[in-house]
N, C-alpha and C. Protein backbone atom coordinates (compact mmCIF):
# COMPACT_ATOMS: atom_id res chain seq x y z
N UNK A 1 176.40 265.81 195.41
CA UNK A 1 175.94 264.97 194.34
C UNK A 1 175.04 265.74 193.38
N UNK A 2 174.28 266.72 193.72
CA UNK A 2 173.25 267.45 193.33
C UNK A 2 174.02 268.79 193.12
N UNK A 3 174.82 269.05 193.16
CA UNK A 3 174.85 270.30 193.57
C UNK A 3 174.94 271.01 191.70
N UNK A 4 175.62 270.56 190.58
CA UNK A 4 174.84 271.17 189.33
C UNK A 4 173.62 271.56 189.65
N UNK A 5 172.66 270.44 189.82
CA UNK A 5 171.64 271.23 189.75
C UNK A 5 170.86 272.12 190.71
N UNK A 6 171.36 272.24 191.59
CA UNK A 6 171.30 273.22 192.53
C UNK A 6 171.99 274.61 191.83
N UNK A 7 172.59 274.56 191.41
CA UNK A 7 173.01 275.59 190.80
C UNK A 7 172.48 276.40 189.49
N UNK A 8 171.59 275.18 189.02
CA UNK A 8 170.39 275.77 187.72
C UNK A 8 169.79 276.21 188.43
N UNK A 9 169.44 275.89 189.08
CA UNK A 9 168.02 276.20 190.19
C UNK A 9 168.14 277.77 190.53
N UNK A 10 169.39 277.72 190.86
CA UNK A 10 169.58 279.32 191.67
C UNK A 10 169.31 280.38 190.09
N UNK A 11 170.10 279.92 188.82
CA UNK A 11 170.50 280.43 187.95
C UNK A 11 168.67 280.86 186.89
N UNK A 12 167.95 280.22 187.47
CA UNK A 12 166.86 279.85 186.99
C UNK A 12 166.03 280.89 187.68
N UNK A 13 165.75 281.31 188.93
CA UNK A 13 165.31 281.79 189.81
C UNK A 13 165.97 283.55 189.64
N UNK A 14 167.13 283.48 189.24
CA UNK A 14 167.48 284.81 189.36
C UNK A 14 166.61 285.83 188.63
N UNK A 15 166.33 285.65 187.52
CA UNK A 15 165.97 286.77 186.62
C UNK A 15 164.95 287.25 187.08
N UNK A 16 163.93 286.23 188.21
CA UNK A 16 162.77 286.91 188.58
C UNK A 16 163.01 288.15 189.74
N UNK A 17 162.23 289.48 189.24
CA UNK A 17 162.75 290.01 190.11
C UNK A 17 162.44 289.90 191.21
N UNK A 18 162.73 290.03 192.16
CA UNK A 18 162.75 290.63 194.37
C UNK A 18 162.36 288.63 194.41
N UNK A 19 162.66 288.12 194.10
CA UNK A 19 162.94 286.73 194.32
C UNK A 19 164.03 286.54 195.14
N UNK A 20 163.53 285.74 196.82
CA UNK A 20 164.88 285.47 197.24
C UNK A 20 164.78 284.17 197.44
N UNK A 21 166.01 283.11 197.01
CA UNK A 21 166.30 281.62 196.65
C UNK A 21 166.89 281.59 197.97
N UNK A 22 165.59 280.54 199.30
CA UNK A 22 166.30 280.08 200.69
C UNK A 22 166.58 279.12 200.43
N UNK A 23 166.07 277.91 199.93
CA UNK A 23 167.21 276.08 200.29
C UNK A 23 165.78 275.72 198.77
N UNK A 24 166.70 274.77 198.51
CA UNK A 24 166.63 273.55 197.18
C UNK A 24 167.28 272.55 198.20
N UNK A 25 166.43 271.58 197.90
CA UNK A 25 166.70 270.32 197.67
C UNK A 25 166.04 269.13 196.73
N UNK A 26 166.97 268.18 196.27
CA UNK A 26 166.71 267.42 195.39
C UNK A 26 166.90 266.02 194.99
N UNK A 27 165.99 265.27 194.81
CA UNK A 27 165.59 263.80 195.21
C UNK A 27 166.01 263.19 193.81
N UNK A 28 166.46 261.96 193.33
CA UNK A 28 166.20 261.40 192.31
C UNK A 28 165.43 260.05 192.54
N UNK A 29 164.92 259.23 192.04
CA UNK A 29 164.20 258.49 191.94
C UNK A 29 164.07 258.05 190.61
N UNK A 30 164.65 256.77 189.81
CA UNK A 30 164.45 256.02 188.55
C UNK A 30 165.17 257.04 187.28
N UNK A 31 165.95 257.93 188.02
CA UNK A 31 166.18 258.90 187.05
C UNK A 31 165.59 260.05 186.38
N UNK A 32 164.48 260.42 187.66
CA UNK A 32 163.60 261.91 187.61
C UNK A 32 163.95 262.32 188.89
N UNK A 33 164.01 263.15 188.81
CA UNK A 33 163.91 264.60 189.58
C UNK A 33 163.04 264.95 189.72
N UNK A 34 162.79 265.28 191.77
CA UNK A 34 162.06 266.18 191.80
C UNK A 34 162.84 267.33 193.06
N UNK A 35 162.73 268.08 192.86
CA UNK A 35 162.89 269.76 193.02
C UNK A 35 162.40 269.93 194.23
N UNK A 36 162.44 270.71 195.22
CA UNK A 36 161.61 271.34 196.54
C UNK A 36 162.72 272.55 196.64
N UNK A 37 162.15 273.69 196.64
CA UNK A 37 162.49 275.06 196.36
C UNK A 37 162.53 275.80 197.59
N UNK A 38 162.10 276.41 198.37
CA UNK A 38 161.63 277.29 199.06
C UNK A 38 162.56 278.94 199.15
N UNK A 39 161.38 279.59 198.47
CA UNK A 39 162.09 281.13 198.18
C UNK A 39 160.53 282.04 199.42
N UNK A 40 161.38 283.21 198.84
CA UNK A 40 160.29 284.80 199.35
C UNK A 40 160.89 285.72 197.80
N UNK A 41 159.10 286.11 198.21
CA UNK A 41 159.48 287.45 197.16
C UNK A 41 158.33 288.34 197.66
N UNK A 42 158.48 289.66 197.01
CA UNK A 42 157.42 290.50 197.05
C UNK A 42 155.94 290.37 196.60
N UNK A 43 154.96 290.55 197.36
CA UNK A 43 153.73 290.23 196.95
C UNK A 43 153.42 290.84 195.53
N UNK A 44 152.61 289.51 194.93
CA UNK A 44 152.48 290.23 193.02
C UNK A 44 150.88 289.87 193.10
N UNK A 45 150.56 290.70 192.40
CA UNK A 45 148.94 290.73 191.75
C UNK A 45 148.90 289.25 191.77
N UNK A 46 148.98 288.76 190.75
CA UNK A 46 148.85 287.24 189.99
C UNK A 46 149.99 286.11 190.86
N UNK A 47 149.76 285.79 192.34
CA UNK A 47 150.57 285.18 192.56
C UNK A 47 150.88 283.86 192.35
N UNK A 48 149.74 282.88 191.83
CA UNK A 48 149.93 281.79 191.46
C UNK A 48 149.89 281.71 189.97
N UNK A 49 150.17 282.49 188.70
CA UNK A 49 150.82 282.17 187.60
C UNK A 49 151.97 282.75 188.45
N UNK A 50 152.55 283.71 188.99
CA UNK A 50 154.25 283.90 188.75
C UNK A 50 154.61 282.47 189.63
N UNK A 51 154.10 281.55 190.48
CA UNK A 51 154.99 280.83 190.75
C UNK A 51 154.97 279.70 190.28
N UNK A 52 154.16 279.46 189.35
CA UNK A 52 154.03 278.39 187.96
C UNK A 52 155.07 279.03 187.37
N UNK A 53 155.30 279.86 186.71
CA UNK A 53 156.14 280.40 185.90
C UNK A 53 157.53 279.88 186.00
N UNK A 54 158.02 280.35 187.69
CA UNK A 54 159.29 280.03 188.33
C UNK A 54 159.49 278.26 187.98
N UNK A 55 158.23 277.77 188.32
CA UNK A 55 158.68 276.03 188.13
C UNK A 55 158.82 275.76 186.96
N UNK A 56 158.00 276.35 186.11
CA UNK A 56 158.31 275.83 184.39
C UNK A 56 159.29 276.40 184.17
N UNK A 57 160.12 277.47 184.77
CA UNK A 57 161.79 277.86 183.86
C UNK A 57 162.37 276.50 184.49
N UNK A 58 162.32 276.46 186.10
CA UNK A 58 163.30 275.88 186.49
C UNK A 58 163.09 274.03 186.04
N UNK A 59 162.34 273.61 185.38
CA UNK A 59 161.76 272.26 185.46
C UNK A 59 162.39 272.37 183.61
N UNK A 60 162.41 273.50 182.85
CA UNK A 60 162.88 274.00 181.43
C UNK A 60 163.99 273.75 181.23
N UNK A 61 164.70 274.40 182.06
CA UNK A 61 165.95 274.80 182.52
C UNK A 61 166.67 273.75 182.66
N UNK A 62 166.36 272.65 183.48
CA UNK A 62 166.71 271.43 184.33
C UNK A 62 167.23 270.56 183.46
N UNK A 63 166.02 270.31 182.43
CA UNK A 63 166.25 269.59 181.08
C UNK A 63 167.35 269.90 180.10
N UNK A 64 167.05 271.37 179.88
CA UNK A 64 167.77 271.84 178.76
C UNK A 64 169.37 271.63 178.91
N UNK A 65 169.78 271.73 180.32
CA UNK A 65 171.17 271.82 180.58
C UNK A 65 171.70 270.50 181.20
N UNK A 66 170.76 269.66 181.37
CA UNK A 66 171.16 268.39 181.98
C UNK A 66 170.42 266.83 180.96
N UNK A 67 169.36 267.40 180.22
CA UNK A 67 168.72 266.09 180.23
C UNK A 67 168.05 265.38 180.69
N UNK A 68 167.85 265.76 181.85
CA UNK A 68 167.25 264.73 182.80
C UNK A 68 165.70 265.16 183.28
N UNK A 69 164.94 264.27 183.19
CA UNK A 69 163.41 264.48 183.32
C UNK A 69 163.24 265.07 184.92
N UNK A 70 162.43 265.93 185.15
CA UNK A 70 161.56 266.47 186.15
C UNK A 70 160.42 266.09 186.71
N UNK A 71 160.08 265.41 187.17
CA UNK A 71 159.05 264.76 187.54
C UNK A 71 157.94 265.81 188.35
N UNK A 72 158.76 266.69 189.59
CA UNK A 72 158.16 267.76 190.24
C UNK A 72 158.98 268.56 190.32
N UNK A 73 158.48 269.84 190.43
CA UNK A 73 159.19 270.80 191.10
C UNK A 73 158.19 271.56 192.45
N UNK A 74 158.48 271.24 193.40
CA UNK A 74 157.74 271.87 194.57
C UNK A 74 158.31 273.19 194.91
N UNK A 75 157.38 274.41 195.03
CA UNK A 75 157.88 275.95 195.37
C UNK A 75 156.77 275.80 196.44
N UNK A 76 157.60 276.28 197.45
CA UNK A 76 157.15 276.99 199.18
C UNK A 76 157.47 277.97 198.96
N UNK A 77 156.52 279.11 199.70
CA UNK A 77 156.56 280.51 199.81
C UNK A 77 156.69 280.63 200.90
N UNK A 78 158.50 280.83 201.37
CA UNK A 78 158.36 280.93 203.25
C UNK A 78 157.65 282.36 203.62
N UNK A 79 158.22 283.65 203.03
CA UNK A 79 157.42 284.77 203.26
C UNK A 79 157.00 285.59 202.17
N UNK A 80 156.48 286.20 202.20
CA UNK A 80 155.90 287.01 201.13
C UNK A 80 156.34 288.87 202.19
N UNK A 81 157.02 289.28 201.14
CA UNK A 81 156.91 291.00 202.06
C UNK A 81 156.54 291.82 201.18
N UNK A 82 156.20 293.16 201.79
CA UNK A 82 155.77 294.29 200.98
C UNK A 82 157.49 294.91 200.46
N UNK A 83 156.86 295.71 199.83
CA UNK A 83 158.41 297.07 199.27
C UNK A 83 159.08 297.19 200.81
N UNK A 84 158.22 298.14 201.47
CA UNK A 84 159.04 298.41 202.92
C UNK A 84 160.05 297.30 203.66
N UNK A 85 159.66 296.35 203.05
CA UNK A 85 160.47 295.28 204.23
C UNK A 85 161.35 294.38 203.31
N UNK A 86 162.04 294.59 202.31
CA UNK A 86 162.09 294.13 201.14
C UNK A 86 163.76 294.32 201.32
């Protein structure tokens, strides 16, 4: 039923680099959306703007190609790794 937008989601997520996209899932409710993400990426200086960042493409994104309001987008950080383990 979801699965378009499961597929922004991934498409949304790519450009960031060493970003890895584990499970989306996605709720509607009154005709908003909300999002629950859960990725890993490499540890960054500034880690809570880059994962604001990730939700405002993908919450951008969501709209732009569908229309449809965003209510949330929830990002879990299952792991965080260095280069070596990457």
């Amino acid at each position: 039923m979801h699965k378009p937008i499961i597929t922004i989601v991934a498409m949304s997520v790519q450009p960031f680099d060493d970003v890895i996209l584990e499970d989306v899932k996605v709720y509607e409710q009154q005709k908003r959306l909300t999002i629950h993400i859960t990725v890993s990426f490499k540890m960054k200086q500034n880690m809570l703007a880059f994962c604001e960042h990730i939700q405002k493409q993908v919450m951008d994104d969501i709209y732009e190609m569908t229309g449809k309001e965003v209510f949330a987008v929830h990002l879990y950080v299952r792991r965080l790794v260095d280069g070596k383990n990457a």
